[in-house]
N, C-alpha and C. Protein backbone atom coordinates (compact mmCIF):
# COMPACT_ATOMS: atom_id res chain seq x y z
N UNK A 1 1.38 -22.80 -45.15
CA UNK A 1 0.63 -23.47 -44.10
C UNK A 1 -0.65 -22.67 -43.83
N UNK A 2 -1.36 -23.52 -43.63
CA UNK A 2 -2.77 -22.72 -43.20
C UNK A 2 -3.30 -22.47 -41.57
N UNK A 3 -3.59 -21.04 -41.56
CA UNK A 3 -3.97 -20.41 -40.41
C UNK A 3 -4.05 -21.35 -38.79
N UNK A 4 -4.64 -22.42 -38.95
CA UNK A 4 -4.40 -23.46 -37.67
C UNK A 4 -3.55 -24.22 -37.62
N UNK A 5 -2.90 -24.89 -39.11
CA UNK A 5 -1.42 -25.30 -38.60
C UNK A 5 -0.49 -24.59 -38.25
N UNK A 6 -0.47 -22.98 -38.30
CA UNK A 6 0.16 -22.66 -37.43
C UNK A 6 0.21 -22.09 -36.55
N UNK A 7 -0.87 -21.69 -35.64
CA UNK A 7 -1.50 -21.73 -35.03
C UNK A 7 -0.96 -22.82 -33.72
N UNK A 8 -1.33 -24.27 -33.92
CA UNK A 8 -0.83 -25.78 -33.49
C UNK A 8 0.64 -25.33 -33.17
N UNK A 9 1.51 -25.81 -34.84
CA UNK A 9 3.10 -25.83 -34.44
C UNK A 9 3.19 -24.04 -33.69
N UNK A 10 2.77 -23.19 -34.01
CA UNK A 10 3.27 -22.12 -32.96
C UNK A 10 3.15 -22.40 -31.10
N UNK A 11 2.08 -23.22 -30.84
CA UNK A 11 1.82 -23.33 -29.47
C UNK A 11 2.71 -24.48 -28.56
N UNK A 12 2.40 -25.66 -29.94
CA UNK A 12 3.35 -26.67 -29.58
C UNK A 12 4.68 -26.09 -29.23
N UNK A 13 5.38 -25.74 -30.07
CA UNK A 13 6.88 -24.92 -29.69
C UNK A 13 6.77 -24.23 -28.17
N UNK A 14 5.80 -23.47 -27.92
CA UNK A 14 5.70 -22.46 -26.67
C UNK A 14 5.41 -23.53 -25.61
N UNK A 15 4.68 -24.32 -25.80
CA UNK A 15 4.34 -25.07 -24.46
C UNK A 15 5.38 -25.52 -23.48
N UNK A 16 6.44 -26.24 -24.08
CA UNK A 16 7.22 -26.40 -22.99
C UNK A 16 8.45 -25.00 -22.24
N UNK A 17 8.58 -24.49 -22.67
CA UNK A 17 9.43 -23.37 -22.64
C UNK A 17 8.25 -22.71 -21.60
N UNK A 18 6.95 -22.62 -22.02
CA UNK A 18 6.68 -21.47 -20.99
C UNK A 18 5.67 -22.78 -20.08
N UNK A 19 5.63 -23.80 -19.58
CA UNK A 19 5.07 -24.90 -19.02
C UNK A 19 6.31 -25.26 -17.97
N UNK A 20 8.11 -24.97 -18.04
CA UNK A 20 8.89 -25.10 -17.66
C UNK A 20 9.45 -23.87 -16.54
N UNK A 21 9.44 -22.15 -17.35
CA UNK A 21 9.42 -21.33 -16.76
C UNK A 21 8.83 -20.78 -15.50
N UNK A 22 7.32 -21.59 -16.02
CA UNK A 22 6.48 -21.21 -14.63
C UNK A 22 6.05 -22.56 -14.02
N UNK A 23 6.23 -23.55 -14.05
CA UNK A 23 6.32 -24.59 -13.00
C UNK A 23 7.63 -24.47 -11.85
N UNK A 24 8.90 -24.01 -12.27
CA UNK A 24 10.00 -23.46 -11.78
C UNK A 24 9.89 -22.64 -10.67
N UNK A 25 9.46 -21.38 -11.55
CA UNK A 25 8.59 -20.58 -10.32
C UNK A 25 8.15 -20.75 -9.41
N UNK A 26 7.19 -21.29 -9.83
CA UNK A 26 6.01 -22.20 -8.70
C UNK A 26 6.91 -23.05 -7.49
N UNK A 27 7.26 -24.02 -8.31
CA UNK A 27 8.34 -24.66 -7.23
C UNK A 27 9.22 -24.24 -6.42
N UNK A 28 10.14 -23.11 -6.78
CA UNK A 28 10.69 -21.79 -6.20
C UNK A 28 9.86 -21.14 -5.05
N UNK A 29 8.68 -20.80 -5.15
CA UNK A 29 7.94 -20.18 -4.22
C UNK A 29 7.17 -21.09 -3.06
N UNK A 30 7.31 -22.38 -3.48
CA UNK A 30 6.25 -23.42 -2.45
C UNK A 30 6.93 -23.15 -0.93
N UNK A 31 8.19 -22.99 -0.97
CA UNK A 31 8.76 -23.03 0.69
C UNK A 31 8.20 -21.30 0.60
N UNK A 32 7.83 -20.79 0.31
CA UNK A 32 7.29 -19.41 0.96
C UNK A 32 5.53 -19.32 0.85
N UNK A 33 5.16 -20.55 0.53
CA UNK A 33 3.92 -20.45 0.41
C UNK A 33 3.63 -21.21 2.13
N UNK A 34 4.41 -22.35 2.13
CA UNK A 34 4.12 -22.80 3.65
C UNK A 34 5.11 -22.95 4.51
N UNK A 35 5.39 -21.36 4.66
CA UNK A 35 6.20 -20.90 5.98
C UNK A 35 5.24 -20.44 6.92
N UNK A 36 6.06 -20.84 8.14
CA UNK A 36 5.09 -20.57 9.56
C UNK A 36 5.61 -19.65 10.54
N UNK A 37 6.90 -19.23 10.01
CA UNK A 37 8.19 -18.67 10.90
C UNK A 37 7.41 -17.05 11.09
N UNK A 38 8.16 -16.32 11.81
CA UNK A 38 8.22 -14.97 11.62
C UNK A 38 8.49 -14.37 10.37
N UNK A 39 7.14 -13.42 9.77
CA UNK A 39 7.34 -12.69 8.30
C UNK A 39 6.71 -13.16 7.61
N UNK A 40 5.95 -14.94 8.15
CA UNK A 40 5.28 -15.32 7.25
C UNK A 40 3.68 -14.40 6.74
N UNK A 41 3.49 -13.78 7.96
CA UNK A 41 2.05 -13.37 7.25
C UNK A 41 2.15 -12.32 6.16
N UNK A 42 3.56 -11.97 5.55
CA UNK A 42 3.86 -10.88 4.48
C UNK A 42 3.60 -12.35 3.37
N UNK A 43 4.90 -13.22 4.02
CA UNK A 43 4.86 -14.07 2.46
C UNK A 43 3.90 -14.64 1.89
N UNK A 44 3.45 -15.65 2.65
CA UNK A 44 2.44 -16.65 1.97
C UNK A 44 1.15 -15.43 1.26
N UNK A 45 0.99 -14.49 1.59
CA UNK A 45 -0.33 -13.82 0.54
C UNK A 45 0.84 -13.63 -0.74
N UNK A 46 1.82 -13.11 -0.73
CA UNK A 46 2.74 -12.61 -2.00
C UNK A 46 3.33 -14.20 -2.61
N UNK A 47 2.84 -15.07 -2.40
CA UNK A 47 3.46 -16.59 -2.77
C UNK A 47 1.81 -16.75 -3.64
N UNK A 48 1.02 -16.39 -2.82
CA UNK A 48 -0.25 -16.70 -3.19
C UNK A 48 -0.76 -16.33 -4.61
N UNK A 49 -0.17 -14.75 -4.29
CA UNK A 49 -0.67 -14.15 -5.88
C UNK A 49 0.15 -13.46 -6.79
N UNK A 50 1.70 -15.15 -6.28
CA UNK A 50 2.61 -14.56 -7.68
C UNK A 50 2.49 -16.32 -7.91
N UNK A 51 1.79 -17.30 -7.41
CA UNK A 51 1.35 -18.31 -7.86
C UNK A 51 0.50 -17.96 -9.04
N UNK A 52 -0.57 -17.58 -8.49
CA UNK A 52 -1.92 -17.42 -9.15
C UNK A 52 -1.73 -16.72 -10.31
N UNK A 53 -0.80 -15.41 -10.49
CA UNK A 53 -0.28 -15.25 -11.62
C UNK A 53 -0.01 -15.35 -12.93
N UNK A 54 1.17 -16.86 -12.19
CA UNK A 54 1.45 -17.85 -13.06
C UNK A 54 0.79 -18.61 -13.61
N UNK A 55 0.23 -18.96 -12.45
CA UNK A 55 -1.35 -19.91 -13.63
C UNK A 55 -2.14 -19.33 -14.52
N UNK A 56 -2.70 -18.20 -13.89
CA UNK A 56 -3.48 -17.15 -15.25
C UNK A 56 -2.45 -16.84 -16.23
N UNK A 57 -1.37 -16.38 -16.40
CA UNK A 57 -0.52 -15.99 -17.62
C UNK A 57 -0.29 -17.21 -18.43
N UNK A 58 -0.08 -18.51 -17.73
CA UNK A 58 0.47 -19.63 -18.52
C UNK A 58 -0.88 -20.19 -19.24
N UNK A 59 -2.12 -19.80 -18.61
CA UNK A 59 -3.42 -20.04 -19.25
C UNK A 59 -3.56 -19.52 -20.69
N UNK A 60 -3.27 -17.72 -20.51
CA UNK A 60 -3.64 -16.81 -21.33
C UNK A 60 -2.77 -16.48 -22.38
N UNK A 61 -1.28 -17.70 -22.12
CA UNK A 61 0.05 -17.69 -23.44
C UNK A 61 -0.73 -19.18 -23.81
N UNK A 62 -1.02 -20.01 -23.60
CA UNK A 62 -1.11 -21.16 -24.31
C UNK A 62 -2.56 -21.28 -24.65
N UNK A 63 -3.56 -21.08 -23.74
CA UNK A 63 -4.64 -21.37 -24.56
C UNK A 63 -5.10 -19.92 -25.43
N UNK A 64 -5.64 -19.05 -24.77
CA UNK A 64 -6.56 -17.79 -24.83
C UNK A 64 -6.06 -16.92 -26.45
N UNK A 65 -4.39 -16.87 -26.12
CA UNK A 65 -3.70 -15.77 -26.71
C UNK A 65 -3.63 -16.58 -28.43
N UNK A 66 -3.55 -18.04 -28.23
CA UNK A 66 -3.67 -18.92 -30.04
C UNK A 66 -5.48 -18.71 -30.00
N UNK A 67 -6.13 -18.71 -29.25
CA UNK A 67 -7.54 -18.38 -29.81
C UNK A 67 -7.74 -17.09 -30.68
N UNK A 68 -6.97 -16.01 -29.54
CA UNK A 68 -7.41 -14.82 -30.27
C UNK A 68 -7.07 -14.41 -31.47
N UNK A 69 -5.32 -15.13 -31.40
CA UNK A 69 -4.65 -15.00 -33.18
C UNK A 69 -5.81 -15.44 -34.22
N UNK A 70 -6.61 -16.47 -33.79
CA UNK A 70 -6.97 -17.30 -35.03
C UNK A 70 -8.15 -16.74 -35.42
N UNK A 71 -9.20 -15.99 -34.12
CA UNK A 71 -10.28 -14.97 -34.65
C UNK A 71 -9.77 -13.79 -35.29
N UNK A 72 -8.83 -13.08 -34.55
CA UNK A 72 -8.26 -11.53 -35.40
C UNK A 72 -7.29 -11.68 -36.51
N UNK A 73 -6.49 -12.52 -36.31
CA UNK A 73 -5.09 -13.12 -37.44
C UNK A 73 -5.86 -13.27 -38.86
N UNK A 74 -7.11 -14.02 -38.70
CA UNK A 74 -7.98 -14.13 -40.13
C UNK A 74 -8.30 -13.15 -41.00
N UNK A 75 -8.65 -12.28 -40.21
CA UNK A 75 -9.20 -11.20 -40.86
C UNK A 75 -8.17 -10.59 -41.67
N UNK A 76 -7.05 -10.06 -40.76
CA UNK A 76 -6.32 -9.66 -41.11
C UNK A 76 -5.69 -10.04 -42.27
N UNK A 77 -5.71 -11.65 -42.75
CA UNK A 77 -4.85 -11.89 -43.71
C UNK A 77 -6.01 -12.30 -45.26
N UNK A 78 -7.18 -12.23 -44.45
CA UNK A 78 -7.97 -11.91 -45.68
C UNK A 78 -8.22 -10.39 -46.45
N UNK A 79 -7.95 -9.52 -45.86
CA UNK A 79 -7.76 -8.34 -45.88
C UNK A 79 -6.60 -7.62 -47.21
N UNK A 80 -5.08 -8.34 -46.89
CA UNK A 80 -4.78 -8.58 -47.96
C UNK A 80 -4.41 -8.90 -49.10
């Protein structure tokens, strides 16, 4: 297979597995994102930026991290 088909089927495979893991999460944390009770002013910032987290990591496994394979991965396999 060549360098972007797998590339594709490698991401395809990852997408739901890690699209599942951290939507979970997320959903897990929404009742601590809008609590109003006592303690809330600890949670909702720590809901905030173990949200935000998740969105940057699930960015940087599915899009960013198959970009970078496919600029450095090349080289490498032209090499030898």
């Amino acid at each position: 297979m060549s360098m972007a088909e797998v590339i594709i089927v490698g991401t395809e495979r990852r997408l739901r597995p890690v699209l599942m893991a951290a939507s979970l999460t997320a959903f897990g944390l929404l009742p601590m994102l809008f609590a109003t009770g006592p303690g809330s002013e600890i949670q909702r910032p720590l809901a905030i930026v173990v949200i935000g987290g998740l969105v940057s990591s699930t960015f940087l496994t599915l899009i960013l991290l198959p970009i970078l394979y496919e600029i450095f991965g090349e080289a490498k396999q032209e090499q030898v």
